[in-house]
Protein backbone atom coordinates (compact mmCIF):
# COMPACT_ATOMS: atom_id res chain seq x y z
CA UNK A 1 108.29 81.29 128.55
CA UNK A 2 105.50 80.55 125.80
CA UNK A 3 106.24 84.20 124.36
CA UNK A 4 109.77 83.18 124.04
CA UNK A 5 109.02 79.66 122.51
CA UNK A 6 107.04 81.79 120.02
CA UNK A 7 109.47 84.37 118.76
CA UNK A 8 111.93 81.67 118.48
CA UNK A 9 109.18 79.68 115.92
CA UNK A 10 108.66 82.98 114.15
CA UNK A 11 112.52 83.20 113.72
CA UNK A 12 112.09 79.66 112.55
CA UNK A 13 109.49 80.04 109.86
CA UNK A 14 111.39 83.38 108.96
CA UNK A 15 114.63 81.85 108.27
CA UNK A 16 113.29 79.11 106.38
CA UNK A 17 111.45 81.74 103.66
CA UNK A 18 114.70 83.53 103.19
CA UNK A 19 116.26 80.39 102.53
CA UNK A 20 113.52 79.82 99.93
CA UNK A 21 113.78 83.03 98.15
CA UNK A 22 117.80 82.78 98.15
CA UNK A 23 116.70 79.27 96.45
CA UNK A 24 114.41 80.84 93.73
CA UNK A 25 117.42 83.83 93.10
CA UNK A 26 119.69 81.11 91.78
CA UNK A 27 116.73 79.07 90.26
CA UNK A 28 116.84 79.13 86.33
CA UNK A 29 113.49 78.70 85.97
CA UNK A 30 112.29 81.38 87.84
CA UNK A 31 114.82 83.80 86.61
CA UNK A 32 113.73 83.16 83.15
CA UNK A 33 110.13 84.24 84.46
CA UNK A 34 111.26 87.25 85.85
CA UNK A 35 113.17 88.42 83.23
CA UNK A 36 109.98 87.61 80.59
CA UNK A 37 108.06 90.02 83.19
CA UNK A 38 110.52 92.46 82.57
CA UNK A 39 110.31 92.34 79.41
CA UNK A 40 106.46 92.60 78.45
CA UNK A 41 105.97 94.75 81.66
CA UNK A 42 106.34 97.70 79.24
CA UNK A 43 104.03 96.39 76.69
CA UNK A 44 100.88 95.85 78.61
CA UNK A 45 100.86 98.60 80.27
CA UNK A 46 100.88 100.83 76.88
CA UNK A 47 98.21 98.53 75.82
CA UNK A 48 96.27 98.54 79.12
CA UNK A 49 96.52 102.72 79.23
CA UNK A 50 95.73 102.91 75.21
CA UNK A 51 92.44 100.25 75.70
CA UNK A 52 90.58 101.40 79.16
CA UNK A 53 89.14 103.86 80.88
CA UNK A 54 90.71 105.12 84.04
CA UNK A 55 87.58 103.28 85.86
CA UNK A 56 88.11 100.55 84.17
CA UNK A 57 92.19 100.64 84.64
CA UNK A 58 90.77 100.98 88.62
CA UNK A 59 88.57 97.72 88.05
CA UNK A 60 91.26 95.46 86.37
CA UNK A 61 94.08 97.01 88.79
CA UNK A 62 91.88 95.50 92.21
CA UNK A 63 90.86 92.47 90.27
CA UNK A 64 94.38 91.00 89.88
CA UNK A 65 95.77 92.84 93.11
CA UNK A 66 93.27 90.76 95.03
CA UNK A 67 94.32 87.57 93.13
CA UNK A 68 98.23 87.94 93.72
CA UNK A 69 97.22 88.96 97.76
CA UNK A 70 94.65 85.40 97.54
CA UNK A 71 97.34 83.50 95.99
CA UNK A 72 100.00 84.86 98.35
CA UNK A 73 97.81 83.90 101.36
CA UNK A 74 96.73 80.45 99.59
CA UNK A 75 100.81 79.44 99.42
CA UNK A 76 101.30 81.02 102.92
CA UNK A 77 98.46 78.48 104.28
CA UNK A 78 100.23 75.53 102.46
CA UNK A 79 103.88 76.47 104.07
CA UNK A 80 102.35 77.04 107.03
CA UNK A 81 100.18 73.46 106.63
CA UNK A 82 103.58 71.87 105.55
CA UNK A 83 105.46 73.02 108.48
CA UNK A 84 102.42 71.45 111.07
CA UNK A 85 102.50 68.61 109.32
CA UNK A 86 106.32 68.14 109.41
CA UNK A 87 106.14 68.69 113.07
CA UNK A 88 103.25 66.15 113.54
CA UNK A 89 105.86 63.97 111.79
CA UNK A 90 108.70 64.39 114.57
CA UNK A 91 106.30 63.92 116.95
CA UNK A 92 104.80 61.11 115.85
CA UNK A 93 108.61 59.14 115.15
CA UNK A 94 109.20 60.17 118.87
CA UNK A 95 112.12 62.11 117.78
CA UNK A 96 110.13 65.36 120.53
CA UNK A 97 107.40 64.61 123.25
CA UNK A 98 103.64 65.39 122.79
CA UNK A 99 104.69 67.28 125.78
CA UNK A 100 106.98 69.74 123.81
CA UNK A 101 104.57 70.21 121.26
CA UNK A 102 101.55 71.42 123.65
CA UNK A 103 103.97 74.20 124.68
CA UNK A 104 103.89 75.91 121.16
């Protein structure tokens, strides 16, 4: 039963992060980011191939890979934090038992 209760959570969380991305598609803001990515995307890398050493291409390349798979993990911790503390919320208006909640 508990592996059941889980799968449906994960479906759940799931759902809720394609509902955010089909959000940021039709956000202006963010499209305007995207689209300024596209468009220097080009110009850095000539500049980053023209300026560094293959080592140190290596070196930058794992520097900012590890800071987009931190900050990836650091927003996945607050959505995750956000949806605990949402839950804490129901259960603490009553609208679902204590009960319900030690089953998760």
């Amino acid at each position: 039963m508990l592996d059941s209760k889980c799968k449906s959570l994960l479906t759940l969380f799931n759902d809720r992060v394609e509902i955010a991305y089909k959000r940021l598609k039709i956000n202006p803001r963010y499209l305007a980011i995207c689209e300024r990515q596209k468009r220097t995307e080009r110009i850095v890398e000539e500049l980053y191939n023209e300026r560094f050493i293959r080592e140190e291409r290596k070196t930058i390349r794992r520097h900012y890979e590890g800071e987009i798979e931190k900050n990836s993990m650091d927003c996945h911790e607050c959505y995750i934090q956000g949806l605990k503390d949402g839950f804490q919320l129901v259960i603490g208006l009553g609208i679902i038992t204590d009960d319900a909640h030690n089953n998760f």
